[in-house]
Protein backbone atom coordinates (compact mmCIF):
# COMPACT_ATOMS: atom_id res chain seq x y z
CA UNK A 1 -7.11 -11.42 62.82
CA UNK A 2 -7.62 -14.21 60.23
CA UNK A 3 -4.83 -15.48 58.61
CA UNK A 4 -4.23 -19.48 56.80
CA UNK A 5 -0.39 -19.91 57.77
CA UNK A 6 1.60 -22.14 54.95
CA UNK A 7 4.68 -24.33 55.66
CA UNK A 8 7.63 -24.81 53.36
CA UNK A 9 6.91 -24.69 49.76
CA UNK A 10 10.47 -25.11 48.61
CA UNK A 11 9.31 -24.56 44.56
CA UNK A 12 6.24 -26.99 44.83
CA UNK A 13 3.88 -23.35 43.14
CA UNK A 14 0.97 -26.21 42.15
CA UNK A 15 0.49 -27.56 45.01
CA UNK A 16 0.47 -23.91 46.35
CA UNK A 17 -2.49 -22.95 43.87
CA UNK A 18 -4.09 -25.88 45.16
CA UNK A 19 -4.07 -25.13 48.69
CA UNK A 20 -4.90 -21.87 48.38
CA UNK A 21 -8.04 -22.47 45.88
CA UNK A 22 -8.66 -25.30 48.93
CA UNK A 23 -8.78 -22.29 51.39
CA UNK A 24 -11.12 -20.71 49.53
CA UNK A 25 -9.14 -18.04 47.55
CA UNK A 26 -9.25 -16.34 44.55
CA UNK A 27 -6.56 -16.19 41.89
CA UNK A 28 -6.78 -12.47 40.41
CA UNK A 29 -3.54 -10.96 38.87
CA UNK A 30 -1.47 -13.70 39.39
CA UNK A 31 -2.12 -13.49 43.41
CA UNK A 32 -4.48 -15.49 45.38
CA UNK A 33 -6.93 -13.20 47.25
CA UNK A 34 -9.48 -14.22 49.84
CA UNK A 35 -13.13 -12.77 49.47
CA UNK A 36 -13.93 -12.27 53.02
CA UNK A 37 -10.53 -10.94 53.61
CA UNK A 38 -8.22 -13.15 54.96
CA UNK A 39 -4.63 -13.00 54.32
CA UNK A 40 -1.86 -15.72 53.83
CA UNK A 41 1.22 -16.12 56.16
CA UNK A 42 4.09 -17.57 55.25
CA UNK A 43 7.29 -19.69 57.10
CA UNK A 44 9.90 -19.24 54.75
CA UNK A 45 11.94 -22.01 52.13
CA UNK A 46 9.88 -20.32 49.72
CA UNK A 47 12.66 -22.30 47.04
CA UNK A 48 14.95 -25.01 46.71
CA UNK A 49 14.58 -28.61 45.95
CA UNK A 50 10.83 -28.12 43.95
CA UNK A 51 10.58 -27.47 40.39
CA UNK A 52 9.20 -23.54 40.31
CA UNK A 53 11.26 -21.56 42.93
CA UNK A 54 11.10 -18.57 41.24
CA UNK A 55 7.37 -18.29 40.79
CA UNK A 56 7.06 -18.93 44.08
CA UNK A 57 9.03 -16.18 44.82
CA UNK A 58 7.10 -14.04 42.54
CA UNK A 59 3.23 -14.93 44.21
CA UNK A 60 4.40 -14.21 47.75
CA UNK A 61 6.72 -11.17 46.95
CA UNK A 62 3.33 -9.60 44.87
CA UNK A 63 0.71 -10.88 48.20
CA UNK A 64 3.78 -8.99 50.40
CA UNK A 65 3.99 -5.71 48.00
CA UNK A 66 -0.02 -5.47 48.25
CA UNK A 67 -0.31 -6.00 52.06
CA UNK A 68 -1.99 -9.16 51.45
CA UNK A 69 0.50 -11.53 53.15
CA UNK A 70 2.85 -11.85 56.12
CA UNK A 71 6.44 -13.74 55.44
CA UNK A 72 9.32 -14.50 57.40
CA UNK A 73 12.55 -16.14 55.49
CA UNK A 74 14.24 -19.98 56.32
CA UNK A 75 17.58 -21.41 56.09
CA UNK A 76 17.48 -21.93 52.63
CA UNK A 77 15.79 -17.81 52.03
CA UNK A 78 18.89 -16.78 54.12
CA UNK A 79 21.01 -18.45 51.65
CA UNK A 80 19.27 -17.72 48.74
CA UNK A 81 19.48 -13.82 50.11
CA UNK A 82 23.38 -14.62 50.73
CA UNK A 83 23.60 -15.68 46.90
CA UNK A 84 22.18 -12.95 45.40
CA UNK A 85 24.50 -10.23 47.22
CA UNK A 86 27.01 -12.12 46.03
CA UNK A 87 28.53 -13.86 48.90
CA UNK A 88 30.65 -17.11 48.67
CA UNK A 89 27.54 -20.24 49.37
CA UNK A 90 27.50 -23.45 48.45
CA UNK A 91 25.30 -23.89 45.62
CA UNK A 92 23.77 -27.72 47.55
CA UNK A 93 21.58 -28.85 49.49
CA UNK A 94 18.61 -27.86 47.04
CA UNK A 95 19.92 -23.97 46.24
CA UNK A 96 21.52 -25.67 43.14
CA UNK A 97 17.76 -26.30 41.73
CA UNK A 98 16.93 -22.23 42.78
CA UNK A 99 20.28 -21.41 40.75
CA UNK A 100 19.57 -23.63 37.43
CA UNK A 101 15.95 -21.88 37.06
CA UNK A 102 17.86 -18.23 37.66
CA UNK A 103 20.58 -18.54 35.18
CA UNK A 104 17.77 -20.05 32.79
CA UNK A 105 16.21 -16.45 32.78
CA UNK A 106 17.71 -13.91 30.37
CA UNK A 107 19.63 -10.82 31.86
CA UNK A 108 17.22 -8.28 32.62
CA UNK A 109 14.72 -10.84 34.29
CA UNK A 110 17.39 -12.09 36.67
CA UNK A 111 18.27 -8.61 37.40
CA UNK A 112 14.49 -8.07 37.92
CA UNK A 113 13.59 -11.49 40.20
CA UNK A 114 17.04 -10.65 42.38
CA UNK A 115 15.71 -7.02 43.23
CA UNK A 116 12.17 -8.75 43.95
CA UNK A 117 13.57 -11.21 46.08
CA UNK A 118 16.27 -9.12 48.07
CA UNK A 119 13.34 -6.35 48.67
CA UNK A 120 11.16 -9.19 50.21
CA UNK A 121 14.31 -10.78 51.88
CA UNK A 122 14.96 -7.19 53.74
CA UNK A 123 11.64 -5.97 54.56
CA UNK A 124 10.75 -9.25 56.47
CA UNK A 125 10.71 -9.82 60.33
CA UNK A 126 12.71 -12.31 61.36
CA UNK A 127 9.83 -13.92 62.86
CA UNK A 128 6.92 -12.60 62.80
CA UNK A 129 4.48 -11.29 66.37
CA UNK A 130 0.26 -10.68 65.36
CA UNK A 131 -2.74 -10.41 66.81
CA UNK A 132 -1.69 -8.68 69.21
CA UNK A 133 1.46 -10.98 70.02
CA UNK A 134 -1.15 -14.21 70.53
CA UNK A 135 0.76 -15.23 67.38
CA UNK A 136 4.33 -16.12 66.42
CA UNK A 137 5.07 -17.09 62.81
CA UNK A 138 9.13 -18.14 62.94
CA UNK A 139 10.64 -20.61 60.66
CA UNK A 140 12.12 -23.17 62.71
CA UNK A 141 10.33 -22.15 66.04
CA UNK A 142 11.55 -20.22 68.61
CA UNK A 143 11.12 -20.68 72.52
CA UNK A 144 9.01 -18.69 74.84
CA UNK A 145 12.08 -16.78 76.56
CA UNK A 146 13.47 -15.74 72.69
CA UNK A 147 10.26 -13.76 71.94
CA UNK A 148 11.22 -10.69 71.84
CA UNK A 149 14.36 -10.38 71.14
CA UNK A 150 16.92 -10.53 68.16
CA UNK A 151 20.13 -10.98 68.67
CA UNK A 152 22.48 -14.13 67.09
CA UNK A 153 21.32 -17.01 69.21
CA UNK A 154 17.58 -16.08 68.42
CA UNK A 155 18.64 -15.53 64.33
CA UNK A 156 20.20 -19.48 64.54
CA UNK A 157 17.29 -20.71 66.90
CA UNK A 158 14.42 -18.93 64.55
CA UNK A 159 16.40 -20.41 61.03
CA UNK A 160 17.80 -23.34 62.04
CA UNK A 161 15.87 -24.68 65.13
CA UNK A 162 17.54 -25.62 68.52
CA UNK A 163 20.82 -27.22 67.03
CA UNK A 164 22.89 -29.11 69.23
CA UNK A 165 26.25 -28.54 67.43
CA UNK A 166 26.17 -32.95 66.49
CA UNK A 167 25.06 -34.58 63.35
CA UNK A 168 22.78 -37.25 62.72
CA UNK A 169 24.19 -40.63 60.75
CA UNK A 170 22.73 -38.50 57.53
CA UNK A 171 24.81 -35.32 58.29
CA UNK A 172 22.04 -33.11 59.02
CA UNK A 173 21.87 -31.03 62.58
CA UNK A 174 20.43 -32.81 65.61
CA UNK A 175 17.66 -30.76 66.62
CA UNK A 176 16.56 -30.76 70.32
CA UNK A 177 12.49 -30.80 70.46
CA UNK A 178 11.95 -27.43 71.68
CA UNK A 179 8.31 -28.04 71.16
CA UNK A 180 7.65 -30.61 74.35
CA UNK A 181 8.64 -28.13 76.64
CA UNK A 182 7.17 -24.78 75.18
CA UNK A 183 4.83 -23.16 77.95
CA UNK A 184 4.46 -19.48 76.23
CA UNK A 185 0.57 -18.03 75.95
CA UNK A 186 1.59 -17.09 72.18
CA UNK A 187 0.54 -19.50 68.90
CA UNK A 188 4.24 -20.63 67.33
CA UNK A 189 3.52 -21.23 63.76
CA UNK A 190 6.25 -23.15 61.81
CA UNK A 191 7.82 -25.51 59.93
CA UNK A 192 11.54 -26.43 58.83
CA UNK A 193 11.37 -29.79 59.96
CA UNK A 194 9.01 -32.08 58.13
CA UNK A 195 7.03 -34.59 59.94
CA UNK A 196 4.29 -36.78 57.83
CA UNK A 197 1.57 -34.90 59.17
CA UNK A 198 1.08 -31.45 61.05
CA UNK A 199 2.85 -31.64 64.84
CA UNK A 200 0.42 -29.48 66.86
CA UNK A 201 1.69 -29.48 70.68
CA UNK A 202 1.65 -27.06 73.81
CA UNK A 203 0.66 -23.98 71.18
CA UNK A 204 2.85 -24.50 69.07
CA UNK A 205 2.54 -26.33 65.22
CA UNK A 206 4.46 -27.44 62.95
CA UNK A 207 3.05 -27.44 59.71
CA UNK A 208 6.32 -28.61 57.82
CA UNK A 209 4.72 -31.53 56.12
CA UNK A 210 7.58 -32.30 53.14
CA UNK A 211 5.13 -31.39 50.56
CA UNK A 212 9.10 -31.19 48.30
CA UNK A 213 9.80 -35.26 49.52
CA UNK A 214 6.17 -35.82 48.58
CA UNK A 215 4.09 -35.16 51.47
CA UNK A 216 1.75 -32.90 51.66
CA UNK A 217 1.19 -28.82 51.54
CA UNK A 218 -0.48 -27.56 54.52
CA UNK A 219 -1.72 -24.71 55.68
CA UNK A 220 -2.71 -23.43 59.68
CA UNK A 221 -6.06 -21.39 59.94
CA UNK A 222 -5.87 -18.91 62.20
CA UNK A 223 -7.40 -18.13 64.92
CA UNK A 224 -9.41 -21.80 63.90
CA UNK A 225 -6.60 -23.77 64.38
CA UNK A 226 -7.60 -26.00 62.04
CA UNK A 227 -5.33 -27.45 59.45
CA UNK A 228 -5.48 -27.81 55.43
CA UNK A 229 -3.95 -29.87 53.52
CA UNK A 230 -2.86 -30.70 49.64
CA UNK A 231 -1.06 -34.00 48.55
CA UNK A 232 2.15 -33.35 46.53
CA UNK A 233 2.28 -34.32 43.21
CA UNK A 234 6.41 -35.18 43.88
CA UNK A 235 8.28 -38.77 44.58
CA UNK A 236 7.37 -39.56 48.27
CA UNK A 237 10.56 -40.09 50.01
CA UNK A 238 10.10 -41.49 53.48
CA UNK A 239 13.35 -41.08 55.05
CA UNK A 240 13.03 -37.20 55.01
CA UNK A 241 10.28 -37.04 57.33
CA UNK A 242 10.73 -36.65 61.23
CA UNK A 243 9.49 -39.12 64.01
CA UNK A 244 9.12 -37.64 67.50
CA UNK A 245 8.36 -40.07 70.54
């Protein structure tokens, strides 16, 4: 199996065209195609925070439809999802952004984009096992002894990483770094927490690298493990990026 893995996009669609023409794939139809055949995986937070959420949406749910793509959602797809059925969610944190481009649309193209995004909401994984489970595409991670298995704890472990239940000074979840101590055979492909460039330790990588606070876009070739990457074309913003000891 070949397959270029891409971390949070979170609305930044040019820098997406870029990577993928960087990859080496064709744009046909509005979807970018790969001559020799690869296909595209993606980590979820297709939306929020970046200026073209919803066209975003559109690429990946087409590459899905056609078999040409593997996704699995993030925090901010869950919420998005949780939105559109009409739950009660806080419209912060970046959904806001997601919302203003929405409402923008008339009527029967919102109708249109929340049955395209619901259908690729509900037909994803919630992480996703390939080549013959050598390969683990989950949002936030997940750890060796979760694969498998699907119950709550491995829904908040795979969306929102290994939360501690404390804040940091900025209000945002301490994480525990799961990664250090990961020993499983399987390739963990994700992202969710953005680092300045891609973390690749004990098989796992996170290829998170705040392309939306003006990192970069990058992508993990698989089975290479090799990674690609794009420079954003938004405000670099240094405090949203991660440092690990």
């Amino acid at each position: 199996m070949k397959i270029d893995i891409i971390g949070d996009i979170h609305g930044c669609y040019t820098e997406l065209v870029a990577l993928t023409k960087k990859l080496g794939y064709e744009w046909i139809n509005g979807m970018p195609i790969h001559p020799r055949g690869r296909k595209l995986g993606f980590v979820g937070d297709l939306t929020d925070r970046g200026p073209q959420s919803l066209q975003t949406i559109e690429t990946v749910f087409s590459l899905v439809k056609n078999g040409l793509a593997h996704y699995v959602p993030g925090n901010h797809c869950n919420k998005l999802y949780r939105f559109f059925l009409g739950r009660n969610v806080q419209i912060t944190h970046g959904l806001e952004t997601t919302v203003a481009e929405y409402v923008a649309l008339p009527l029967s193209e919102q109708n249109l984009m929340k049955k395209k995004f619901i259908w690729l909401y509900e037909h994803a994984p919630l992480y996703a096992r390939l080549d013959n489970n050598r390969l683990v595409i989950a949002h936030a991670g997940i750890r060796q002894d979760y694969i498998g298995k699907y119950n709550q704890k491995v829904k908040t472990f795979v969306l929102y990483g290994d939360i501690t239940g404390e804040t940091n000074p900025d209000g945002t979840p301490l994480r525990r770094d799961w990664a250090k101590y990961y020993n499983g055979d399987a390739w963990v492909v994700y992202g969710h927490t953005p680092v300045r460039k891609p973390r690749i330790l004990n098989r796992t990588a996170n290829i998170d690298t705040g392309c939306v606070f003006g990192g970069t876009l990058t992508a993990l070739r698989y089975p290479e493990i090799e990674t690609v990457s794009v420079p954003s074309t938004l405000p670099y913003i240094p405090e949203k990026f991660k440092e690990f000891n």
